[in-house]
C-alpha atoms as a PDB file:
ATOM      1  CA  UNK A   1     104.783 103.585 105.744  1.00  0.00           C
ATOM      2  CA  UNK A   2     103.218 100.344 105.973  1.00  0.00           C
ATOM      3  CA  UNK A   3      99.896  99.288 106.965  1.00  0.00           C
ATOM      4  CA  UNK A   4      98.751  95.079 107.515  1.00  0.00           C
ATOM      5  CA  UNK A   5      95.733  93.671 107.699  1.00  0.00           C
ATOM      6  CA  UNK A   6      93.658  90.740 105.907  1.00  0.00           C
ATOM      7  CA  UNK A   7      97.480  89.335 105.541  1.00  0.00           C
ATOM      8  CA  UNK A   8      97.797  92.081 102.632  1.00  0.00           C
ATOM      9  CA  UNK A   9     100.877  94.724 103.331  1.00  0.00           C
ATOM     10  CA  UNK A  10     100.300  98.084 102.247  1.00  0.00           C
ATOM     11  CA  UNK A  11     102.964 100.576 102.164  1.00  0.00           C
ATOM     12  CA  UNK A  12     104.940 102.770  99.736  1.00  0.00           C
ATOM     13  CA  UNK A  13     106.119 101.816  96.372  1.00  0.00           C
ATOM     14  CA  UNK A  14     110.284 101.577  96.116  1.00  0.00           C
ATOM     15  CA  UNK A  15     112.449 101.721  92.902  1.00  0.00           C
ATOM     16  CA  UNK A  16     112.926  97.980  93.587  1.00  0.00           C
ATOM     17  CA  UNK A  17     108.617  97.332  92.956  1.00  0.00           C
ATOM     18  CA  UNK A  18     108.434  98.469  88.739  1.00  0.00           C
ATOM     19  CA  UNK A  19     108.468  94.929  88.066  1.00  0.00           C
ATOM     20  CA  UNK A  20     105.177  93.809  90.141  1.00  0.00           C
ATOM     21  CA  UNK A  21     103.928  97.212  89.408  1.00  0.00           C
ATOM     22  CA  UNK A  22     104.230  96.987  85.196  1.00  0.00           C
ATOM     23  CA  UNK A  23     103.163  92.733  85.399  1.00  0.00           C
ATOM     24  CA  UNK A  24     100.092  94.034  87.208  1.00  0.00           C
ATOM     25  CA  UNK A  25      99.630  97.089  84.534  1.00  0.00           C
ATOM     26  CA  UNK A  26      99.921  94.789  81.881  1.00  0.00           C
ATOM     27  CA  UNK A  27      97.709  91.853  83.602  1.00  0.00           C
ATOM     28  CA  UNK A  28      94.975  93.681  84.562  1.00  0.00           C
ATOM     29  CA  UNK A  29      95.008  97.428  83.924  1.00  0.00           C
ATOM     30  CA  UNK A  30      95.953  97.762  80.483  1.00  0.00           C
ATOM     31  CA  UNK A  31      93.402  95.139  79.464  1.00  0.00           C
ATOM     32  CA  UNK A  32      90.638  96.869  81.723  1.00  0.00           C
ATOM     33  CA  UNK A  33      90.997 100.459  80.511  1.00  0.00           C
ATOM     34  CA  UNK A  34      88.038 101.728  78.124  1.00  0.00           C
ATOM     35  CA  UNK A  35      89.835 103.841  76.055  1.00  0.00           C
ATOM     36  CA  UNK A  36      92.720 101.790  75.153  1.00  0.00           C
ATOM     37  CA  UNK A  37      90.023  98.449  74.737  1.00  0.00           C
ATOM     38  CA  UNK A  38      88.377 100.157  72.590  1.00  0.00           C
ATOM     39  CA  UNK A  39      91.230 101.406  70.469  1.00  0.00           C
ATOM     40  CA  UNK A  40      93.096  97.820  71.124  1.00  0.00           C
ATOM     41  CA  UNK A  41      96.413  99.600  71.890  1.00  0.00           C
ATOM     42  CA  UNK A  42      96.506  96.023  73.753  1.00  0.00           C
ATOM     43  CA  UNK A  43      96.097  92.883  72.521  1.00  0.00           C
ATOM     44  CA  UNK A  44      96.972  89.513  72.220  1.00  0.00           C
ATOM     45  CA  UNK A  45      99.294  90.332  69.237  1.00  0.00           C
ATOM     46  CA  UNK A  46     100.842  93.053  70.821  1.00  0.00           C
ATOM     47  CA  UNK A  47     100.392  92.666  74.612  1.00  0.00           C
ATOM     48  CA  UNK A  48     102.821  95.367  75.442  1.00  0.00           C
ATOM     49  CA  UNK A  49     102.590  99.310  74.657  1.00  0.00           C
ATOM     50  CA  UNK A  50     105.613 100.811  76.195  1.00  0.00           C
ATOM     51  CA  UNK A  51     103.854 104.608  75.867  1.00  0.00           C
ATOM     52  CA  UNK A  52     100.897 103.726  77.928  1.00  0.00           C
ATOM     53  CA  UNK A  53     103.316 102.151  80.699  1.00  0.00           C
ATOM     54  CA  UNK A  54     105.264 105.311  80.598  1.00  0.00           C
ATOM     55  CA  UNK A  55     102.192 107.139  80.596  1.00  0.00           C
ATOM     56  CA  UNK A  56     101.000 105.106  83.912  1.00  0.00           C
ATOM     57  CA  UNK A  57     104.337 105.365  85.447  1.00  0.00           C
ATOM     58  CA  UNK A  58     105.118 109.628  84.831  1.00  0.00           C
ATOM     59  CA  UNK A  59     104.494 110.121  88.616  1.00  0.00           C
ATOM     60  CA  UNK A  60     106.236 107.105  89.777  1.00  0.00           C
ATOM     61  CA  UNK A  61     109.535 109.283  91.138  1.00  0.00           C
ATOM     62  CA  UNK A  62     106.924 112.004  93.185  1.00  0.00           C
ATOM     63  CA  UNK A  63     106.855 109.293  96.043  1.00  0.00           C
ATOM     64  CA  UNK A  64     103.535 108.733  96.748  1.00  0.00           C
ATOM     65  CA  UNK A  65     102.535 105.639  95.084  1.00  0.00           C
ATOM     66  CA  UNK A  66     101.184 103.021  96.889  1.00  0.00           C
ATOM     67  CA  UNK A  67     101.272  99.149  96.543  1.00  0.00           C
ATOM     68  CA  UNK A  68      99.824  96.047  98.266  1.00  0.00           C
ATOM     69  CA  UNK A  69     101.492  92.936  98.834  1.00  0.00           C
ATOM     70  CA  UNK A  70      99.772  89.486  99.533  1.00  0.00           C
ATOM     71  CA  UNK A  71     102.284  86.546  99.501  1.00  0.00           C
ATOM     72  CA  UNK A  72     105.113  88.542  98.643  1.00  0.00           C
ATOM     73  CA  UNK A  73     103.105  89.313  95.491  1.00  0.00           C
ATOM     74  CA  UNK A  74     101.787  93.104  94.145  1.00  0.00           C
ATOM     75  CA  UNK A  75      98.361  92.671  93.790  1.00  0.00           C
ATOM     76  CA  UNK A  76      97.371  95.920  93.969  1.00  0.00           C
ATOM     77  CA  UNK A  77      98.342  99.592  93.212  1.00  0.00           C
ATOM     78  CA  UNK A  78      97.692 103.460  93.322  1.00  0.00           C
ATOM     79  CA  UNK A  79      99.698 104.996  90.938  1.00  0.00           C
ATOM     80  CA  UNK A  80     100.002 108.776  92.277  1.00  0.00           C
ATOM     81  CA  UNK A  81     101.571 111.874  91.775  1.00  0.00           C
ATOM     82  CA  UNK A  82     101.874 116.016  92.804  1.00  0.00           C
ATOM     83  CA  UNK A  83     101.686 118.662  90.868  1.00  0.00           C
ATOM     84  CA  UNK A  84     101.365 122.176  91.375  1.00  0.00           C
ATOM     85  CA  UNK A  85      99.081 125.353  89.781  1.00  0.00           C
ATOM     86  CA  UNK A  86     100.596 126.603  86.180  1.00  0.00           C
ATOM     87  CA  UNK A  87     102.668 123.393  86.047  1.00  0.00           C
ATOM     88  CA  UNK A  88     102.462 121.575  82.388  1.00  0.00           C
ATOM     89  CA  UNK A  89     102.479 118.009  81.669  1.00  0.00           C
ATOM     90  CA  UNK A  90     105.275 117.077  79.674  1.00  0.00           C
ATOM     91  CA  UNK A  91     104.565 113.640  78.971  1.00  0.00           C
ATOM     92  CA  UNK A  92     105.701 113.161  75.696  1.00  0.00           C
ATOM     93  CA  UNK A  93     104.027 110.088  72.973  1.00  0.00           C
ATOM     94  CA  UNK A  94     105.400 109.061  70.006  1.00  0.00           C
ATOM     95  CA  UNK A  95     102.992 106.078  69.769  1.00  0.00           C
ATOM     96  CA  UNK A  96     100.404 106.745  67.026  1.00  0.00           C
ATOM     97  CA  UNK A  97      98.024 104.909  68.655  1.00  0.00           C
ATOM     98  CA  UNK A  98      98.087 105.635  72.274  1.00  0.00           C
ATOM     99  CA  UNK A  99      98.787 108.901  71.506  1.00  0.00           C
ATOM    100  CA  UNK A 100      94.912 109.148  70.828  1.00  0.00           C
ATOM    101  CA  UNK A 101      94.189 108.319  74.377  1.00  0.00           C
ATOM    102  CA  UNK A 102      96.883 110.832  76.025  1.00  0.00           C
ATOM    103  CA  UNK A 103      95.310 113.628  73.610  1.00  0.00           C
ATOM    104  CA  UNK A 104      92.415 113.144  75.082  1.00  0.00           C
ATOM    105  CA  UNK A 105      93.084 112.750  78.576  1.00  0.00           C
ATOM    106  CA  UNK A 106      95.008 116.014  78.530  1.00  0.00           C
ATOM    107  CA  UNK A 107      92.080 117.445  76.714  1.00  0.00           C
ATOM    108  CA  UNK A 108      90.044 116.451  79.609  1.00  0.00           C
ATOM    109  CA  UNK A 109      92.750 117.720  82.283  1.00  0.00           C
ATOM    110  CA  UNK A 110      92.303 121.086  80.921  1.00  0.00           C
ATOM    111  CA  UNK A 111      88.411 121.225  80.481  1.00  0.00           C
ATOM    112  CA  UNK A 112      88.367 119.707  84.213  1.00  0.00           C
ATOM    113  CA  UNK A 113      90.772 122.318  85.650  1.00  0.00           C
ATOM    114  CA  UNK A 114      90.960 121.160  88.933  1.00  0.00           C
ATOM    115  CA  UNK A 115      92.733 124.260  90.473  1.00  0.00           C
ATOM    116  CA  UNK A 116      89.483 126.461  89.746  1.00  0.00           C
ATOM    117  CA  UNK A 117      87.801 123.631  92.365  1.00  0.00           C
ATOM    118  CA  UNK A 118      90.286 125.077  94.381  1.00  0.00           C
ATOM    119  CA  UNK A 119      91.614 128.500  94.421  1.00  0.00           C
ATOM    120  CA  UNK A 120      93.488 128.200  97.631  1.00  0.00           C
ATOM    121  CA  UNK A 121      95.500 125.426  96.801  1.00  0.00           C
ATOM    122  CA  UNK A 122      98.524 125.336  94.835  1.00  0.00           C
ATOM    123  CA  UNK A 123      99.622 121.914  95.071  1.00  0.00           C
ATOM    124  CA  UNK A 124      97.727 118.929  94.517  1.00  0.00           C
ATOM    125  CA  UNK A 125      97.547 114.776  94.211  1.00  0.00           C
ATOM    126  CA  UNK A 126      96.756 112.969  91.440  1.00  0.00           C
ATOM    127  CA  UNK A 127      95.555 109.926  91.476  1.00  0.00           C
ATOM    128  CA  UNK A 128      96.776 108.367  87.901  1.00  0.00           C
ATOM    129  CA  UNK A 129      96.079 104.397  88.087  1.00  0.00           C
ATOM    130  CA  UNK A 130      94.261 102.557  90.676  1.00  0.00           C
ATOM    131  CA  UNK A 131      93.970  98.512  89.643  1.00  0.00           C
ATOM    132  CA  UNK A 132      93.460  95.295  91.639  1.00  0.00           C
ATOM    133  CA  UNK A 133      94.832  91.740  90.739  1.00  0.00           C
ATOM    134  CA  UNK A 134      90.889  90.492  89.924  1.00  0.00           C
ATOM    135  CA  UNK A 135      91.509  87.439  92.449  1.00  0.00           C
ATOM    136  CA  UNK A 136      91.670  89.703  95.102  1.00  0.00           C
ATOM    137  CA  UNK A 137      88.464  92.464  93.945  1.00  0.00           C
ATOM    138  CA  UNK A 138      85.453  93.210  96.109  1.00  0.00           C
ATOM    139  CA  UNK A 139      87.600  92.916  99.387  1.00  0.00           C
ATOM    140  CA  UNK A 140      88.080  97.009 100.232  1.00  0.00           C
ATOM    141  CA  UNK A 141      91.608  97.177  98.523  1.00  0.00           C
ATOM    142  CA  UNK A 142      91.374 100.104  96.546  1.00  0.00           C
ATOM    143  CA  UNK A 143      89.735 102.457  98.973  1.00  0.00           C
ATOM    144  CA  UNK A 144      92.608 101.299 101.235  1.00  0.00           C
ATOM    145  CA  UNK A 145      94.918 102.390  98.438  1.00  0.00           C
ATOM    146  CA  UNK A 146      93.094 105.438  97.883  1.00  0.00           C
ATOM    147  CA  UNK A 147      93.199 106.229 101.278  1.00  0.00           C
ATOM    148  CA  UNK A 148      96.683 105.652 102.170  1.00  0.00           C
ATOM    149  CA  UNK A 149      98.170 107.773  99.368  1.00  0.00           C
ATOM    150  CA  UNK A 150      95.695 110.948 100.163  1.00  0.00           C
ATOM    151  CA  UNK A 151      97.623 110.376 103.423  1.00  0.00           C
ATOM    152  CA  UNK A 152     100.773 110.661 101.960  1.00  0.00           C
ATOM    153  CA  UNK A 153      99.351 113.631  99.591  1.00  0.00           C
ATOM    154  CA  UNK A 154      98.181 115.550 102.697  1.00  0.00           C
ATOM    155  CA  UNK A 155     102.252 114.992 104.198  1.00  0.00           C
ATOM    156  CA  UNK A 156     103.345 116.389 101.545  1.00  0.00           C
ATOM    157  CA  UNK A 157     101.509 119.754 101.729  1.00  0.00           C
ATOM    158  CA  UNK A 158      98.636 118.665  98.638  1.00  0.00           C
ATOM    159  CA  UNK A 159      95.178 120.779  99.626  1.00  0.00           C
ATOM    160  CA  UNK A 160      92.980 118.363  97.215  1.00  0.00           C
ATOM    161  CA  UNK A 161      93.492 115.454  96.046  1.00  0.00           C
ATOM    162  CA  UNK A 162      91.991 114.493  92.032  1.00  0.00           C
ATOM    163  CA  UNK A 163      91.344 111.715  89.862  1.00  0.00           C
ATOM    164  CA  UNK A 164      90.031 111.074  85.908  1.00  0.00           C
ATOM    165  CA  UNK A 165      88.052 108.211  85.984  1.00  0.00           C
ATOM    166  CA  UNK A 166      87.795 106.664  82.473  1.00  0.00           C
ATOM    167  CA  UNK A 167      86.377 103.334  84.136  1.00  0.00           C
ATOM    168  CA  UNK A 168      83.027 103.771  85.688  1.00  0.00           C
ATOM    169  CA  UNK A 169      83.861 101.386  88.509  1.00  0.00           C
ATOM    170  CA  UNK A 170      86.849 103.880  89.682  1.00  0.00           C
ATOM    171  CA  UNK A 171      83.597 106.580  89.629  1.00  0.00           C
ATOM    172  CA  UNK A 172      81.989 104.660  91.929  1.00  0.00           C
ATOM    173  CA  UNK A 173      84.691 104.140  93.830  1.00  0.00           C
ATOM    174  CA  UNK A 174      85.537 107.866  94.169  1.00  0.00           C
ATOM    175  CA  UNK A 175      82.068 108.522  95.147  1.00  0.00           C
ATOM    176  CA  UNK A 176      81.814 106.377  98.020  1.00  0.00           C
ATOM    177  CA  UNK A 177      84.988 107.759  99.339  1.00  0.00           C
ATOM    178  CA  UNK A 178      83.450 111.301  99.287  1.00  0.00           C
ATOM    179  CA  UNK A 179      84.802 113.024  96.162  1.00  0.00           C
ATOM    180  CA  UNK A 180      83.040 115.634  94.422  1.00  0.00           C
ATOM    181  CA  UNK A 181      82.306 115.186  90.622  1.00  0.00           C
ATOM    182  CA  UNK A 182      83.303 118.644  88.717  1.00  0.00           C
ATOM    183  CA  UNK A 183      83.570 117.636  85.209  1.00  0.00           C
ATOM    184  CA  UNK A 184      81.993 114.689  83.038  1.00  0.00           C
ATOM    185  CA  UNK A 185      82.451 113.918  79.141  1.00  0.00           C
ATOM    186  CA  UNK A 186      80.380 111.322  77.193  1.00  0.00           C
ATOM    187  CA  UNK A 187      82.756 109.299  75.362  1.00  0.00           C
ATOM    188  CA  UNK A 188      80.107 109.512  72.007  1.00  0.00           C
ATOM    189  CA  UNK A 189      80.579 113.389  71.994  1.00  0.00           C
ATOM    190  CA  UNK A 190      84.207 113.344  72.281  1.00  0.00           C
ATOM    191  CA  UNK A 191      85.117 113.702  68.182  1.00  0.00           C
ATOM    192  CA  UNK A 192      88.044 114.162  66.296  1.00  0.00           C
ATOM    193  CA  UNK A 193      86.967 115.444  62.877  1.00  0.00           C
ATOM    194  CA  UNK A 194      83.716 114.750  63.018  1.00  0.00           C
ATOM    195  CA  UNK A 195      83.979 110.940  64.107  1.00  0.00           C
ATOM    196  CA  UNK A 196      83.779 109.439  67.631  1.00  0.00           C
ATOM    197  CA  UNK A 197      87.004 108.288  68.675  1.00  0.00           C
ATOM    198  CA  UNK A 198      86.427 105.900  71.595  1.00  0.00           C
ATOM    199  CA  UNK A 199      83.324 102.929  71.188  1.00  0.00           C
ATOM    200  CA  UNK A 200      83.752 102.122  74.875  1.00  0.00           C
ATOM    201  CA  UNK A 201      81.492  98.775  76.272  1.00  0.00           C
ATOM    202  CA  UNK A 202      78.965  99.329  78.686  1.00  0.00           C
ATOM    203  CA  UNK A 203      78.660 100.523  81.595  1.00  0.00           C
ATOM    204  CA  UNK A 204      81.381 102.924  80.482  1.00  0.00           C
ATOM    205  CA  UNK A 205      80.179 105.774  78.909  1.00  0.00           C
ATOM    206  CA  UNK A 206      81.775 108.839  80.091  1.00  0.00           C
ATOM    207  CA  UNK A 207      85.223 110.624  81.473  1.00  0.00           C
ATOM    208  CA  UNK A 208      84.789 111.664  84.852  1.00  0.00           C
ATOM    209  CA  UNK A 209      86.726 114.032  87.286  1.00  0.00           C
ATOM    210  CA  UNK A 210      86.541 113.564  90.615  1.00  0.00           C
ATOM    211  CA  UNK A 211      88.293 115.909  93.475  1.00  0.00           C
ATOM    212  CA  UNK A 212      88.104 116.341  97.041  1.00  0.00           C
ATOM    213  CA  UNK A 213      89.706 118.694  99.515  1.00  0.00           C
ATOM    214  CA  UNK A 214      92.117 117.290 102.325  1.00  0.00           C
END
């Protein structure tokens, strides 16, 4: 699959692309992500947390994640997946520190249930990571992204397609693409014995879940 316009190249990730696909995760996405800012699980001191790459990357083998090219360059991604009613994420973390951020997020994945959304389905996409290289933001990209793996999801027999949005830009972006928001969570009242555990910045204040039939 491959799509051209603009001079960017869109078309599905290969084995050969987790090079671009982690510099660009470690660029842009790990640095942009409110939970982990606000916990610093990256920083200048330790610009690399292999358990939030392997967290990005767990759907990486289902085949349906999509990259663009511009110069021979990745600068831009969906990071997608399938997965089907019942089935349990076994993404394992032995990172003390990220480990606070995959908690939550499969806290959130089972508040959000997505399957109730959709009783008919059993199989669905997930949309994991969606980032841009910043040089080339504001131009469409992601929605193409977005848009081109739903098309893959639908091939491959998906009945929704879902996405958490911890960045309230991806929200937005969601929204104009016609998703349906079914679950939202204030970072503040998320609390771990008694204390809030993410102090996200502005505008990001909340965990959303976005879904949409296809």
């Amino acid at each position: 699959m491959t799509s051209e316009s603009q001079n960017y190249i869109l078309r599905l990730a290969t084995p050969e692309d987790k090079g671009g696909i982690l510099r660009l995760l470690r660029e842009f996405f790990c640095k942009d992500e409110p939970t982990c800012d606000s916990l610093k699980i990256v920083s200048a001191e330790n610009p690399v947390n292999h358990a939030l790459e392997d967290y990005c990357m767990k759907y990486f083998d289902d085949g349906v994640t999509v990259v663009a090219f511009h110069n021979e360059n990745i600068i831009a991604m969906c990071l997608a997946g399938i997965t089907e009613r019942g089935k349990l994420d076994n993404f394992h973390c032995s990172d003390e520190m990220f480990l606070k951020t995959a908690t939550f997020l499969g806290y959130v994945d089972q508040q959000a249930d997505s399957f109730k959304q959709f009783p008919e389905c059993d199989k669905a996409l997930v949309i994991n990571v969606v980032t841009v290289d910043t040089l080339y933001r504001g131009r469409g990209l992601a929605s193409r992204l977005i848009q081109k793996t739903i098309e893959l999801g639908k091939e491959r027999g998906c009945g929704f397609v879902t996405a958490q949005c911890t960045n309230h830009f991806s929200a937005l972006a969601m929204k104009k693409l016609g998703f349906q928001l079914h679950y939202s969570l204030d970072y503040a009242d998320y609390k771990v014995d008694g204390k809030v555990v993410f102090r996200t910045k502005p505008p990001h204040e909340a965990v959303t879940v976005y879904s949409k039939k296809i």
